[in-house]
C-alpha atoms as a PDB file:
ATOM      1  CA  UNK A   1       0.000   0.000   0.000  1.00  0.00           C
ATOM      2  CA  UNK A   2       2.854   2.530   0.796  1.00  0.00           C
ATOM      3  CA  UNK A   3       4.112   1.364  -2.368  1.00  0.00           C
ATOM      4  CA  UNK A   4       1.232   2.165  -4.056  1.00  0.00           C
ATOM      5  CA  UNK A   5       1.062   5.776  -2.509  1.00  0.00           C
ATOM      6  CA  UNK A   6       4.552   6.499  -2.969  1.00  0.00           C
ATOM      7  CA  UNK A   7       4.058   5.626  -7.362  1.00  0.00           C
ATOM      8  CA  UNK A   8       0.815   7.217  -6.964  1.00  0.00           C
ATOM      9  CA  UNK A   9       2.468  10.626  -5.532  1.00  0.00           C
ATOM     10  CA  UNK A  10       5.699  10.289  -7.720  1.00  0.00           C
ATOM     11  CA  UNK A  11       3.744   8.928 -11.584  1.00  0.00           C
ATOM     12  CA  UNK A  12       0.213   9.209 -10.957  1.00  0.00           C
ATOM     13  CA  UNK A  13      -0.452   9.062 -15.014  1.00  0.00           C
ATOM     14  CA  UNK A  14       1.310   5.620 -15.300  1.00  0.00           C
ATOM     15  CA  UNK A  15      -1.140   3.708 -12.254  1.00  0.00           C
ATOM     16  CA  UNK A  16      -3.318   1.068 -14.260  1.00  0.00           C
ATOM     17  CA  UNK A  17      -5.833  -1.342 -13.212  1.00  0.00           C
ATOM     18  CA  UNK A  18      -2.968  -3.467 -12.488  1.00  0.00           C
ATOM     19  CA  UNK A  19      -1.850  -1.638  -9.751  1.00  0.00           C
ATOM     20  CA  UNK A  20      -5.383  -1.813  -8.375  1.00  0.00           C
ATOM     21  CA  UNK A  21      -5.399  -5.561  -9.181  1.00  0.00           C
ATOM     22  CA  UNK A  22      -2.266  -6.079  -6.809  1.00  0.00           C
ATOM     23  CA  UNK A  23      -3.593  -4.317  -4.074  1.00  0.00           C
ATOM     24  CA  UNK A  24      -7.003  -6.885  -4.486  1.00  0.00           C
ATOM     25  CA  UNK A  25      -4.126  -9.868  -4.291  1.00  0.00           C
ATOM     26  CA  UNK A  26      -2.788  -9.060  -1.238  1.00  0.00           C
ATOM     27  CA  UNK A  27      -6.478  -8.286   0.517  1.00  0.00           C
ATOM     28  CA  UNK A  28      -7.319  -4.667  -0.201  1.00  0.00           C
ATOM     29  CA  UNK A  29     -10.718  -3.994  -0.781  1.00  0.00           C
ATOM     30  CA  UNK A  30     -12.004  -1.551  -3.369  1.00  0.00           C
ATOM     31  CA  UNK A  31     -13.286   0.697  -0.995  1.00  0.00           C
ATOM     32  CA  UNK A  32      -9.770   0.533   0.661  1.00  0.00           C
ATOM     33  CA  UNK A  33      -8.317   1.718  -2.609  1.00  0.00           C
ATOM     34  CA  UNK A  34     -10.834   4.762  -3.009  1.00  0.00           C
ATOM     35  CA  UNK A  35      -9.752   5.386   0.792  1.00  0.00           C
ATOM     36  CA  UNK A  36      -5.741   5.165   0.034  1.00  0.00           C
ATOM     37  CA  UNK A  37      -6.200   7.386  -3.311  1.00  0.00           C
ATOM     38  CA  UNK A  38      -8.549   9.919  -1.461  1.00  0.00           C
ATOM     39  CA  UNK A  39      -6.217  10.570   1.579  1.00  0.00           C
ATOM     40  CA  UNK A  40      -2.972  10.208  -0.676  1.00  0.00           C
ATOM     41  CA  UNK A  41      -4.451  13.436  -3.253  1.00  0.00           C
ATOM     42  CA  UNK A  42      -4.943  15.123  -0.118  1.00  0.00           C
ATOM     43  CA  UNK A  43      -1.679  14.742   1.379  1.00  0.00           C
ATOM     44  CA  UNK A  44      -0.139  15.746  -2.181  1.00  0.00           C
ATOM     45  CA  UNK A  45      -2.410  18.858  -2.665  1.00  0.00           C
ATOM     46  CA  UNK A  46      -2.016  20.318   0.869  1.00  0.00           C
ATOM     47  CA  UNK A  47       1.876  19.870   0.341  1.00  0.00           C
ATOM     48  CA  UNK A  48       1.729  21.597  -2.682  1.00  0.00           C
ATOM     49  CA  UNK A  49      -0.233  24.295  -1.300  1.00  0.00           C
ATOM     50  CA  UNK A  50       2.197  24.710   1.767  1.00  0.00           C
ATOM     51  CA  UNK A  51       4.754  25.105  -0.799  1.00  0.00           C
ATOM     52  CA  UNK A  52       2.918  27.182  -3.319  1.00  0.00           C
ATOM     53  CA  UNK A  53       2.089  29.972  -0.328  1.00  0.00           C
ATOM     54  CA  UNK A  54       5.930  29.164   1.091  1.00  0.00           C
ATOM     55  CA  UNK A  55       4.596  27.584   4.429  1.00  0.00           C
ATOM     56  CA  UNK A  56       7.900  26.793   6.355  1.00  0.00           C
ATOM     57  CA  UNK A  57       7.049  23.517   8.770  1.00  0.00           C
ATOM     58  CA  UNK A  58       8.111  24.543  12.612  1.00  0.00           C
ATOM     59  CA  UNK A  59      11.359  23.259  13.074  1.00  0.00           C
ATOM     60  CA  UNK A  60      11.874  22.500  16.738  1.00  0.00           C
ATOM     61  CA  UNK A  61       8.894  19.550  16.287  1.00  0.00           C
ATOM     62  CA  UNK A  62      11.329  17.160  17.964  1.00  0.00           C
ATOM     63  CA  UNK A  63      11.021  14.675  14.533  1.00  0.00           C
ATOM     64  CA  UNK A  64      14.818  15.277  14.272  1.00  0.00           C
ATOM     65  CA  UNK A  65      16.042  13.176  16.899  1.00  0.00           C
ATOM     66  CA  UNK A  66      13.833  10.568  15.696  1.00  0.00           C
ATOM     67  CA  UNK A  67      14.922  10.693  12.244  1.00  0.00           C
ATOM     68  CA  UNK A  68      18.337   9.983  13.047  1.00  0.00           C
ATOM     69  CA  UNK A  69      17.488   6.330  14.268  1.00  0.00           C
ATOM     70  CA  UNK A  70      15.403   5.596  11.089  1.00  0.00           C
ATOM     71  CA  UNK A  71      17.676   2.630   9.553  1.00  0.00           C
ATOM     72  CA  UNK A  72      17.167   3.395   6.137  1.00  0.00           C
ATOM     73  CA  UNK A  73      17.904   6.746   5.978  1.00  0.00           C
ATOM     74  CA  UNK A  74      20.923   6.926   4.107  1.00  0.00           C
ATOM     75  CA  UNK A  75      20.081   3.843   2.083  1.00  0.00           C
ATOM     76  CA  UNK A  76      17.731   3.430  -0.757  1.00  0.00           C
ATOM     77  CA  UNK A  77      16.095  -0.258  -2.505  1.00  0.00           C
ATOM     78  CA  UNK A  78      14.957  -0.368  -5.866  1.00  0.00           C
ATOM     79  CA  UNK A  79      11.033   0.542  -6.031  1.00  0.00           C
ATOM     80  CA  UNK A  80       8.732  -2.206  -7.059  1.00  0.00           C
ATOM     81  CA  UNK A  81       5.142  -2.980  -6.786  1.00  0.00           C
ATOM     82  CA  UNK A  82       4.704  -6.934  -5.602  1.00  0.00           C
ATOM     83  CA  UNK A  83       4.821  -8.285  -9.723  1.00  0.00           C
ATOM     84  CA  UNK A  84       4.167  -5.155 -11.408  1.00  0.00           C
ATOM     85  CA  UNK A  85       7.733  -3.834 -12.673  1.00  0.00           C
ATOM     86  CA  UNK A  86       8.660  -0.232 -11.983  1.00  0.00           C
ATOM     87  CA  UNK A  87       8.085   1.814 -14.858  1.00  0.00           C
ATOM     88  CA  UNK A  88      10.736   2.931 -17.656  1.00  0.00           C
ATOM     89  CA  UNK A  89      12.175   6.291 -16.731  1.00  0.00           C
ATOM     90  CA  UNK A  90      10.498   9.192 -19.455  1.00  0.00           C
ATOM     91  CA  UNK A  91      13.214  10.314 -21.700  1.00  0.00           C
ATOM     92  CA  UNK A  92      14.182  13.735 -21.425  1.00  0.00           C
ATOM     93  CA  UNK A  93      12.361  16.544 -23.787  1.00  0.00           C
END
């Protein structure tokens, strides 16, 4: 599902049925779908209105100490959806 989001936020143009049709495999419901898409437009559009109006986030949150112990922080896995492949990067216009 996190999967899912992250594509969806990063190449929401290239999400097919298949996508959808993975999420069913692995016990998501369609209504769960609807749900994930719903709260993951709103999460992109208020970001991009934050950023639009030049919203700076409060900085002493205390999410910086945390973010140190996060184990994958400095390291990054290839992306891919259960069996669907990641998608071909677009050549440059």
């Amino acid at each position: 599902m996190l999967e899912f989001a992250e594509f969806l936020t990063t190449t929401p143009s290239a999400v097919t049925e298949d996508w959808v049709e993975e999420l069913r495999s692995v016990g998501w419901e369609d209504a769960d779908v609807v749900d994930i898409v719903h709260v993951v437009a709103l999460f992109n559009y208020m970001c991009r209105v934050a950023d639009g109006l030049g919203v700076d986030l409060d900085t002493d949150r205390g999410w910086q100490e945390q973010s140190q112990k996060l184990s994958f922080k400095d390291e990054t896995a290839p992306k891919v959806f259960g069996k669907i492949a990641q998608m071909p990067e677009s050549p440059v216009t």
